[in-house]
C-alpha atoms as a PDB file:
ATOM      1  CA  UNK A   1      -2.217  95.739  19.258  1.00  0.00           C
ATOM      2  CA  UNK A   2      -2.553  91.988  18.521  1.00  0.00           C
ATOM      3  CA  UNK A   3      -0.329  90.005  16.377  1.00  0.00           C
ATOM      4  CA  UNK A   4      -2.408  88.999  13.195  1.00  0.00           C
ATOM      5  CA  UNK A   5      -2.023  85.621  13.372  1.00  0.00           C
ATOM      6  CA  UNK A   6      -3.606  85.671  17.322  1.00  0.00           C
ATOM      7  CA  UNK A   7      -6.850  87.813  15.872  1.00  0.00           C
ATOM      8  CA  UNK A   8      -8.575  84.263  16.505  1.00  0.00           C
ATOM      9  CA  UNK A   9      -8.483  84.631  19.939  1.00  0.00           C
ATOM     10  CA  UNK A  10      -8.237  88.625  20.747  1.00  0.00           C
ATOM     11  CA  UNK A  11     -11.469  88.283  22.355  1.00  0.00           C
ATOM     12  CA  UNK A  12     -11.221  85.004  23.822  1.00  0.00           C
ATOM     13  CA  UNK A  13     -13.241  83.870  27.362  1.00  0.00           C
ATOM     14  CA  UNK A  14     -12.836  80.034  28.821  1.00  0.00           C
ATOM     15  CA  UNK A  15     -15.761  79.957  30.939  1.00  0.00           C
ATOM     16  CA  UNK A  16     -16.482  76.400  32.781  1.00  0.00           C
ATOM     17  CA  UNK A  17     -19.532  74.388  33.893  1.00  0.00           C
ATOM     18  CA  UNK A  18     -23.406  75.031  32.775  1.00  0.00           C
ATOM     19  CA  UNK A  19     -25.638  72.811  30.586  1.00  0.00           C
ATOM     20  CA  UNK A  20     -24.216  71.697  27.597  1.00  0.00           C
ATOM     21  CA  UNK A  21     -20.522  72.190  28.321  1.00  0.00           C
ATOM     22  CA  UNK A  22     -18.491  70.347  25.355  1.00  0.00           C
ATOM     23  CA  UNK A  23     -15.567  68.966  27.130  1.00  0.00           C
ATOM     24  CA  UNK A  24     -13.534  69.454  24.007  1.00  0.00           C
ATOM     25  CA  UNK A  25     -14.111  73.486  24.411  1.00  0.00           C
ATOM     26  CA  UNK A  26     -10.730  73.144  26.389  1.00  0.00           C
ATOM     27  CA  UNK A  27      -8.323  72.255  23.516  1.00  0.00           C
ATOM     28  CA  UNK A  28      -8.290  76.191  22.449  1.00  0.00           C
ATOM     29  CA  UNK A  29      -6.241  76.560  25.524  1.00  0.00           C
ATOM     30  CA  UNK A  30      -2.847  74.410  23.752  1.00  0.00           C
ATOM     31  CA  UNK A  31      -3.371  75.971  20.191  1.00  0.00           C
ATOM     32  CA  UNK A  32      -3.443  79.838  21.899  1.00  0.00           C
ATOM     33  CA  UNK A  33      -0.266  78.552  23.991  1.00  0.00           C
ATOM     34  CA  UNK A  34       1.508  77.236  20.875  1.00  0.00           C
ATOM     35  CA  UNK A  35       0.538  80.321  18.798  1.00  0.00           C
ATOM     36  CA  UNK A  36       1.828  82.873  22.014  1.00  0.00           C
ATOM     37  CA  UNK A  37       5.196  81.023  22.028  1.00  0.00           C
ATOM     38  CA  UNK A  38       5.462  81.088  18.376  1.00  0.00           C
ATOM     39  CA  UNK A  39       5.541  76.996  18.139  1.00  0.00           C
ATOM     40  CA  UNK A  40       3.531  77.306  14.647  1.00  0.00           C
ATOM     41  CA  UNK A  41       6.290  79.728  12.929  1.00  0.00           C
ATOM     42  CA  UNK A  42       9.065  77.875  14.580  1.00  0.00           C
ATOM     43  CA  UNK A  43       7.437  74.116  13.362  1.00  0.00           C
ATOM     44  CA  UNK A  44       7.134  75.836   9.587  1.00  0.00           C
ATOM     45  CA  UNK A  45      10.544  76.851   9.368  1.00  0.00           C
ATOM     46  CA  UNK A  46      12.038  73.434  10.192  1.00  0.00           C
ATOM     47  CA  UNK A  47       9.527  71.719   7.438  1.00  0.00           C
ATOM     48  CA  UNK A  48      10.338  74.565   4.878  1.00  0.00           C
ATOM     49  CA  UNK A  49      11.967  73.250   1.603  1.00  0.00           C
ATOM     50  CA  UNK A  50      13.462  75.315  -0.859  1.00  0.00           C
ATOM     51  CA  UNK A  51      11.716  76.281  -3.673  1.00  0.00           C
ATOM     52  CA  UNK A  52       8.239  74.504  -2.280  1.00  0.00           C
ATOM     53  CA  UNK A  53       5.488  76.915  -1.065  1.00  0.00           C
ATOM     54  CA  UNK A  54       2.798  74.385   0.306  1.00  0.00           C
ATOM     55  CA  UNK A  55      -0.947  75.721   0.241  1.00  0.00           C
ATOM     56  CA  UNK A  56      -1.242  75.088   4.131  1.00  0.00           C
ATOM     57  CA  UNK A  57       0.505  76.577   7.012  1.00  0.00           C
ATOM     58  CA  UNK A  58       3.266  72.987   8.117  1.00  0.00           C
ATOM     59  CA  UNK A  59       3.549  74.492  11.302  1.00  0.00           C
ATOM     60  CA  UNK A  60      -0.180  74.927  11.768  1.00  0.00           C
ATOM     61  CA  UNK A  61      -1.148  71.680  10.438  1.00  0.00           C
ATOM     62  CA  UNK A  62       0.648  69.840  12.581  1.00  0.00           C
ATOM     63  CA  UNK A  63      -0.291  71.748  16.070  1.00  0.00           C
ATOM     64  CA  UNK A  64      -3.810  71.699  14.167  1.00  0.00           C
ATOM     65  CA  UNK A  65      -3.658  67.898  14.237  1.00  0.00           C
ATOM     66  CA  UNK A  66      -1.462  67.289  17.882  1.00  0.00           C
ATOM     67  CA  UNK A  67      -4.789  69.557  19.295  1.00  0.00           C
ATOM     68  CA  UNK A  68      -7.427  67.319  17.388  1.00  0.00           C
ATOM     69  CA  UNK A  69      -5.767  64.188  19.208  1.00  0.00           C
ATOM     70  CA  UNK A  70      -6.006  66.109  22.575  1.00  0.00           C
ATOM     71  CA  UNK A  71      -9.139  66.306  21.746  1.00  0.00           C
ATOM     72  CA  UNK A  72      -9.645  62.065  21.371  1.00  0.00           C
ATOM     73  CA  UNK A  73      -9.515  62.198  17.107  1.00  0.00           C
ATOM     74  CA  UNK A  74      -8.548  58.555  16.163  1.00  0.00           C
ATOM     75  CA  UNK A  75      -8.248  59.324  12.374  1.00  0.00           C
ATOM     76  CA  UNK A  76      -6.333  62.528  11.013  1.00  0.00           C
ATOM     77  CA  UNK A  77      -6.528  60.963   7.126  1.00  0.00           C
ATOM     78  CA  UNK A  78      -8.906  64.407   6.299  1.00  0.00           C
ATOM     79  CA  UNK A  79      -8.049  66.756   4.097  1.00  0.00           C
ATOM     80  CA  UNK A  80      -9.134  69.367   6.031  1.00  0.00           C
ATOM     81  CA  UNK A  81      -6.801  68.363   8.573  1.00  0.00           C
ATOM     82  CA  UNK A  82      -3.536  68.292   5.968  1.00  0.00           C
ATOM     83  CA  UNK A  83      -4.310  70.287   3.080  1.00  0.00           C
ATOM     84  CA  UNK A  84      -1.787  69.747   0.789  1.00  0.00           C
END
């Protein structure tokens, strides 16, 4: 049985090299290791404020946004990125 919050990548498969490899395929690999050790949860409950319940996931944002500048991202000003 998988943990819910890892159904993303239950049937996950890195495969390298071919035509048309997107060298940003790899930054799946950090997210799935911060999700396994739990980083996300851990990240949320040092953000949490009492009686605040924000509309995204703190701890998700913010590995969300460390992978996107793995990735090269030079602006994280989205709201897709934050939420609110």
């Amino acid at each position: 049985m998988v943990d819910p919050a890892l159904g993303w990548s239950e049937k996950l498969s890195v495969e390298v090299g071919g035509a048309g490899t997107v060298a940003q395929a790899g930054v799946v690999l950090p997210r799935l290791l911060a999700d396994r050790l739990g980083l996300c949860t851990e990240l949320a409950g040092v953000m949490a404020r009492a009686g605040f319940v924000p509309l995204r996931h703190r701890g998700r944002a913010l590995v969300d946004a460390a992978c996107s500048l793995a990735a090269g991202a030079t602006c994280l000003g989205s709201g897709s990125v934050w939420g609110a």
